[in-house]
PDB file of N, CA and C in Angstrom:
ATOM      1  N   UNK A   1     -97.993  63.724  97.745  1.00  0.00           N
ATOM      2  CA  UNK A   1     -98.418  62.825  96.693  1.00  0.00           C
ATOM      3  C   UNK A   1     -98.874  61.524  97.330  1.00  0.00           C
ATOM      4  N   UNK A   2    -100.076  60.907  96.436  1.00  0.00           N
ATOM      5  CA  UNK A   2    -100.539  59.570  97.653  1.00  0.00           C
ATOM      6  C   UNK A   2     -99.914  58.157  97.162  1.00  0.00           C
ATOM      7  N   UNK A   3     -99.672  57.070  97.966  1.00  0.00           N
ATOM      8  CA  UNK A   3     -98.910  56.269  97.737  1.00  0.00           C
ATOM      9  C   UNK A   3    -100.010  55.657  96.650  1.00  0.00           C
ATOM     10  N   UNK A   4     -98.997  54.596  96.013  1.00  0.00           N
ATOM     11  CA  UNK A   4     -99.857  53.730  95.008  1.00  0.00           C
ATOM     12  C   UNK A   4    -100.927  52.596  95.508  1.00  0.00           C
ATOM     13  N   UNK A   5    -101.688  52.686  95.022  1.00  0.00           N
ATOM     14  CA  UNK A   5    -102.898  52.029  95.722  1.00  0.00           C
ATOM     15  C   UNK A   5    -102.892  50.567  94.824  1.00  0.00           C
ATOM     16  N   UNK A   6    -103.938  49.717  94.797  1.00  0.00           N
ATOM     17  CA  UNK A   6    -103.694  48.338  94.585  1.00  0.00           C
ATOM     18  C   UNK A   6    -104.334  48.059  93.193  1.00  0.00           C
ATOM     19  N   UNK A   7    -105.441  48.876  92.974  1.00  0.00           N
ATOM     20  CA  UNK A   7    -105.559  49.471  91.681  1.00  0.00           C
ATOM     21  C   UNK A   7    -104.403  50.389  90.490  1.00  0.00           C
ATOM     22  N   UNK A   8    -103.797  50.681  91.021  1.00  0.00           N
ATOM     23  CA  UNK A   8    -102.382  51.451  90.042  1.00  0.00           C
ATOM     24  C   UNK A   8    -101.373  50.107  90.139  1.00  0.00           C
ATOM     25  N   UNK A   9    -101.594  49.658  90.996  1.00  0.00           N
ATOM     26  CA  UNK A   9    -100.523  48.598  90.848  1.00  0.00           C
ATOM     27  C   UNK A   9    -101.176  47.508  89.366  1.00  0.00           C
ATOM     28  N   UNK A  10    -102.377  46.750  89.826  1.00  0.00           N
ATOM     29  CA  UNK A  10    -102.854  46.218  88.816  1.00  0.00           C
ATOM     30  C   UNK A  10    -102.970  46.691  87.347  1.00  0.00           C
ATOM     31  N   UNK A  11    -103.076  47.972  87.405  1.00  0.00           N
ATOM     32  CA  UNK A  11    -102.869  48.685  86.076  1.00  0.00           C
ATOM     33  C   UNK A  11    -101.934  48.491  85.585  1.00  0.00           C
ATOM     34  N   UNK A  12    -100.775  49.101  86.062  1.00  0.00           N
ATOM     35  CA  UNK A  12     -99.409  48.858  86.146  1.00  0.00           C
ATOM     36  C   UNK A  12     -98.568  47.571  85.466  1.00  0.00           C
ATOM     37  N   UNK A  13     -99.204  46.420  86.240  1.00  0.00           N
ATOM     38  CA  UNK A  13     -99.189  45.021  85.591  1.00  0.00           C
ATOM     39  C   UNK A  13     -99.642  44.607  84.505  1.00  0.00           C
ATOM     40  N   UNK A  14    -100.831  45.506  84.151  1.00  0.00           N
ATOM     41  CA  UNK A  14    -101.331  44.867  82.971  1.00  0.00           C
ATOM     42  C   UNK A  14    -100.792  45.647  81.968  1.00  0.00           C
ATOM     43  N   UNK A  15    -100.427  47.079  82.004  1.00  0.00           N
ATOM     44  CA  UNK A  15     -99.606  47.815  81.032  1.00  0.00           C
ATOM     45  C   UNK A  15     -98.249  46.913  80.436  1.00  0.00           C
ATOM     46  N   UNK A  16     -97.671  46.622  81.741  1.00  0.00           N
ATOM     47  CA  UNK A  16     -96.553  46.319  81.190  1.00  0.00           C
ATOM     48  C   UNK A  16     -96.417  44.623  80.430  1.00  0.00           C
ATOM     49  N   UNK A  17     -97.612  44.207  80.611  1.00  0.00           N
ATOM     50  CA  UNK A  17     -98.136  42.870  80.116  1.00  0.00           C
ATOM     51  C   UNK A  17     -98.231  42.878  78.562  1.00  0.00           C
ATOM     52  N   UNK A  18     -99.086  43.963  78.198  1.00  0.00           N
ATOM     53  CA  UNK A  18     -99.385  44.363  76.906  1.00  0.00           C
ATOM     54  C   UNK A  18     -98.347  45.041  76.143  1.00  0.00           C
ATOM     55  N   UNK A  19     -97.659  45.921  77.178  1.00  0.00           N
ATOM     56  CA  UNK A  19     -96.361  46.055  76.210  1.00  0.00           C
ATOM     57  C   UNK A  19     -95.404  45.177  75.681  1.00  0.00           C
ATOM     58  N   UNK A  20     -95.317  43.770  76.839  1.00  0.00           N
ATOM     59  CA  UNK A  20     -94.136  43.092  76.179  1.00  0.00           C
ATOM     60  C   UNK A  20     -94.886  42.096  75.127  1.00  0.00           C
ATOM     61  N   UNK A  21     -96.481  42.300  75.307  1.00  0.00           N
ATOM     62  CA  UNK A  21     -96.820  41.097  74.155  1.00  0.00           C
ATOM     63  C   UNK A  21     -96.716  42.141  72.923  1.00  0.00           C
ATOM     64  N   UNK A  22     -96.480  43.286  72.650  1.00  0.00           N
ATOM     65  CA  UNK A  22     -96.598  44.369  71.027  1.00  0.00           C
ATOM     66  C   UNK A  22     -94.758  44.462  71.202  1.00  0.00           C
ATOM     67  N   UNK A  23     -94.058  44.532  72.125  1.00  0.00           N
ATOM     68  CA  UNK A  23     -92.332  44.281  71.653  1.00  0.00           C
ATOM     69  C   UNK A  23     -92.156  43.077  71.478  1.00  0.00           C
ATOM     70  N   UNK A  24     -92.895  41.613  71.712  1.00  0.00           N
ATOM     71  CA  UNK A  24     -92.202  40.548  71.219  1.00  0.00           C
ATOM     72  C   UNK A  24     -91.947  40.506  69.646  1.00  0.00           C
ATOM     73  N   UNK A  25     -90.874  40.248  69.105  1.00  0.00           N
ATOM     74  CA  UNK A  25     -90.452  40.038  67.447  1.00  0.00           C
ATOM     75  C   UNK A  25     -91.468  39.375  66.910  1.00  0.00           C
ATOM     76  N   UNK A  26     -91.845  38.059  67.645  1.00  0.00           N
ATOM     77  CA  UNK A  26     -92.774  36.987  66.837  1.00  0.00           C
ATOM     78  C   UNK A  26     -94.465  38.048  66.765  1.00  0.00           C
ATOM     79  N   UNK A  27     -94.865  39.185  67.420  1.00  0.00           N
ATOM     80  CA  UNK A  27     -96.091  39.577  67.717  1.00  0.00           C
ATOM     81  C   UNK A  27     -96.587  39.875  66.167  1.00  0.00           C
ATOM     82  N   UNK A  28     -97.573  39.381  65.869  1.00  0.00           N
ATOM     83  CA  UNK A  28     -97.888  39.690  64.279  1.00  0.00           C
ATOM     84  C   UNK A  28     -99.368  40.521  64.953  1.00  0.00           C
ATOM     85  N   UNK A  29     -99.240  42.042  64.382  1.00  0.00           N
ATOM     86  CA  UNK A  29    -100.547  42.951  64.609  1.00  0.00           C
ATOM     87  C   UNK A  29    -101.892  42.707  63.691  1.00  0.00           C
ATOM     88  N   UNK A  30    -102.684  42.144  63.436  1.00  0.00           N
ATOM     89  CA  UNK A  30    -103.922  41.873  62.929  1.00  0.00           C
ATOM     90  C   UNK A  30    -104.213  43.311  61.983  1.00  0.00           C
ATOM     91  N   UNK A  31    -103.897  44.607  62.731  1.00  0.00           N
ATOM     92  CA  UNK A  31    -104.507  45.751  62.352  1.00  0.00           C
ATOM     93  C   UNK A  31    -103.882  46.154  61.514  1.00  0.00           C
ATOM     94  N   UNK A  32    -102.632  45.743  61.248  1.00  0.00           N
ATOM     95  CA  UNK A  32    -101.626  46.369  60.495  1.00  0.00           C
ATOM     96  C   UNK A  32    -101.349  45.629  59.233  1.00  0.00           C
ATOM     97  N   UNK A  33    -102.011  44.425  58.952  1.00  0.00           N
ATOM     98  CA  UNK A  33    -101.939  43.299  57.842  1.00  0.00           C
ATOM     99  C   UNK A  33    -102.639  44.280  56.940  1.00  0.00           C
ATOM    100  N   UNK A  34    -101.520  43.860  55.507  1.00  0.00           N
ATOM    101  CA  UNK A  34    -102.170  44.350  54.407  1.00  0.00           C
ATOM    102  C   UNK A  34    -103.465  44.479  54.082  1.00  0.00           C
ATOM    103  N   UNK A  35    -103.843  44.810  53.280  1.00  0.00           N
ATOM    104  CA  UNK A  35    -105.437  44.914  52.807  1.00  0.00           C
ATOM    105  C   UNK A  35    -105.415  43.917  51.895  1.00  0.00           C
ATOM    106  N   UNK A  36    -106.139  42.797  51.327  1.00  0.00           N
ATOM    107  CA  UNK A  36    -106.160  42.078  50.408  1.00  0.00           C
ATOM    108  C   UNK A  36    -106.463  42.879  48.947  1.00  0.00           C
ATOM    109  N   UNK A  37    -105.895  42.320  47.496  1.00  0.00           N
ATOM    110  CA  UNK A  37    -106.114  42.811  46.836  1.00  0.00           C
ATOM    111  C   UNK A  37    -107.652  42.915  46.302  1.00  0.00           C
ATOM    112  N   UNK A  38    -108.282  41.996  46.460  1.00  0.00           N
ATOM    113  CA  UNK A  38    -109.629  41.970  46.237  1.00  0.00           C
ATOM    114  C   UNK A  38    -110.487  43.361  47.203  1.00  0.00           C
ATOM    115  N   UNK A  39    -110.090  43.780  48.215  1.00  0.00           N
ATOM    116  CA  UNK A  39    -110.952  44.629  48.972  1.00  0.00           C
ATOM    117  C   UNK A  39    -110.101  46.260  48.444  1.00  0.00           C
ATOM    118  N   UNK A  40    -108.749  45.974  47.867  1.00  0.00           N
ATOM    119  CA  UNK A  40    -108.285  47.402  47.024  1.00  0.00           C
ATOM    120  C   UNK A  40    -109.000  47.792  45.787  1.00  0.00           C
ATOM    121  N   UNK A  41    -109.574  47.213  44.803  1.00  0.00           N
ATOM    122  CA  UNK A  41    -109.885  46.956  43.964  1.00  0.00           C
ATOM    123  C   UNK A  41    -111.402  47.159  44.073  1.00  0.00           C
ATOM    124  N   UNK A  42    -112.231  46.390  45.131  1.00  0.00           N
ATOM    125  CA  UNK A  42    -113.273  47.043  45.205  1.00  0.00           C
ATOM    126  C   UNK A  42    -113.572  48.569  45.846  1.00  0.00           C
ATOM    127  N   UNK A  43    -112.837  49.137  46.611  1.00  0.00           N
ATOM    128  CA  UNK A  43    -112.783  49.827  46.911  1.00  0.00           C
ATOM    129  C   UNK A  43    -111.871  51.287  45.968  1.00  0.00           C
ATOM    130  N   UNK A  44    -111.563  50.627  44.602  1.00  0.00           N
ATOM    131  CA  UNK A  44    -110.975  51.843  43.563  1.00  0.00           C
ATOM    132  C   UNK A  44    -112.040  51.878  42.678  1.00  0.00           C
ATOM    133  N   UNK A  45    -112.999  50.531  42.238  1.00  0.00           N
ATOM    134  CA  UNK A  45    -113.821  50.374  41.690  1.00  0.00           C
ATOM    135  C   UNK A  45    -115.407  51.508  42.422  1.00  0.00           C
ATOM    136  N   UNK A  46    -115.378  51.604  43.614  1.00  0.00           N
ATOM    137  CA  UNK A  46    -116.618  52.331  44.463  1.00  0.00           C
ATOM    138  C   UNK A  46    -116.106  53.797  43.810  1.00  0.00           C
ATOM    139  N   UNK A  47    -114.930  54.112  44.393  1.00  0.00           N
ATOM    140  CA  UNK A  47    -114.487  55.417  44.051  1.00  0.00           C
ATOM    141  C   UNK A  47    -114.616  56.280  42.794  1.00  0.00           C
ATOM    142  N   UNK A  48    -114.433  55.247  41.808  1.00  0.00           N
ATOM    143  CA  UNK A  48    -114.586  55.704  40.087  1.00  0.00           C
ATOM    144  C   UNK A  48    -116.408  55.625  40.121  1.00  0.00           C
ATOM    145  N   UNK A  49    -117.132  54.695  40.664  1.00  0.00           N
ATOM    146  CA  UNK A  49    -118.264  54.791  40.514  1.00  0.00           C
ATOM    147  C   UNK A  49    -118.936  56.183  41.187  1.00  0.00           C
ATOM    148  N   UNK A  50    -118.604  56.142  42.263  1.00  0.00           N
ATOM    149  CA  UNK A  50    -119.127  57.456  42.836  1.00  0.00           C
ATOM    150  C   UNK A  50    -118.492  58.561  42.051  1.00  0.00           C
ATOM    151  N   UNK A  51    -117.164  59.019  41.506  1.00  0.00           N
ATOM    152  CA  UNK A  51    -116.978  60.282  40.859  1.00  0.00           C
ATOM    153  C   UNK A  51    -117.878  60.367  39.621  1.00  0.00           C
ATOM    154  N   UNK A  52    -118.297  58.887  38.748  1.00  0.00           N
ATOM    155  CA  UNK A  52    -118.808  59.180  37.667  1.00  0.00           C
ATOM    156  C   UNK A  52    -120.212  59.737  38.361  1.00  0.00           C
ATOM    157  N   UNK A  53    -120.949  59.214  39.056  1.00  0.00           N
ATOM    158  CA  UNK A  53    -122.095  59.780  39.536  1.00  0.00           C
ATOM    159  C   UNK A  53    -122.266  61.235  39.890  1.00  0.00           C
ATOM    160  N   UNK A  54    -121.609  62.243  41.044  1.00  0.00           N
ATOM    161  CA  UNK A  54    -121.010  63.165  41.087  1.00  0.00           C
ATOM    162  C   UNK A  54    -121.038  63.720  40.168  1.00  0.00           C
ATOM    163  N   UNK A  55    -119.949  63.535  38.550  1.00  0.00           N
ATOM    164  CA  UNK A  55    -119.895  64.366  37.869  1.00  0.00           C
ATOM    165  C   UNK A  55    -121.659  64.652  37.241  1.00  0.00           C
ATOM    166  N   UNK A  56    -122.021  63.274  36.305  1.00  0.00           N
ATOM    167  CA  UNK A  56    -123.370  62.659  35.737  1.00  0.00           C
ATOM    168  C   UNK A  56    -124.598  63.774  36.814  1.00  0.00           C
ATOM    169  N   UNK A  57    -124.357  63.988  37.798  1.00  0.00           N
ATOM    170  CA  UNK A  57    -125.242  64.152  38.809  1.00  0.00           C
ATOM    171  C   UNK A  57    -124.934  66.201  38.818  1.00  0.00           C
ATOM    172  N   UNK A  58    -123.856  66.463  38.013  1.00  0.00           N
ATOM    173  CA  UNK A  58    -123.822  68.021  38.203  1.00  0.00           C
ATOM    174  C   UNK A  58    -124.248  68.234  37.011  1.00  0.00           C
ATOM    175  N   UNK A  59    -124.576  67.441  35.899  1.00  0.00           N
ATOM    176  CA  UNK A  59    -125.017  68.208  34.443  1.00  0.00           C
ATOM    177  C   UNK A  59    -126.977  67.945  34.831  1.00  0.00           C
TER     178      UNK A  59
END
């Protein structure tokens, strides 16, 4: 097996960089924030529009 080269090391560093910034308590994820109600709403509002079309669109 070949020893670790200076590239795996740097990897290495930066893995474990990014892990402790997603285990810190205070880390708030951007991706994971609710959806606002305004973008639920438009997006139940698209949905009913497109089924009425769909249906309107099979007669």
């Amino acid at each position: 097996m070949a020893a670790p080269t200076v590239h795996d090391q740097q990897v290495r560093e930066e893995l474990e960089r990014r892990l402790a910034l997603i285990e810190d308590p205070a880390y708030e994820d951007p991706a994971r924030a609710d959806l606002p109600a305004r973008d639920i709403w438009l997006v139940l509002a698209l949905v009913v529009v497109i089924c009425i079309v769909a249906y309107a669109w099979g007669y």
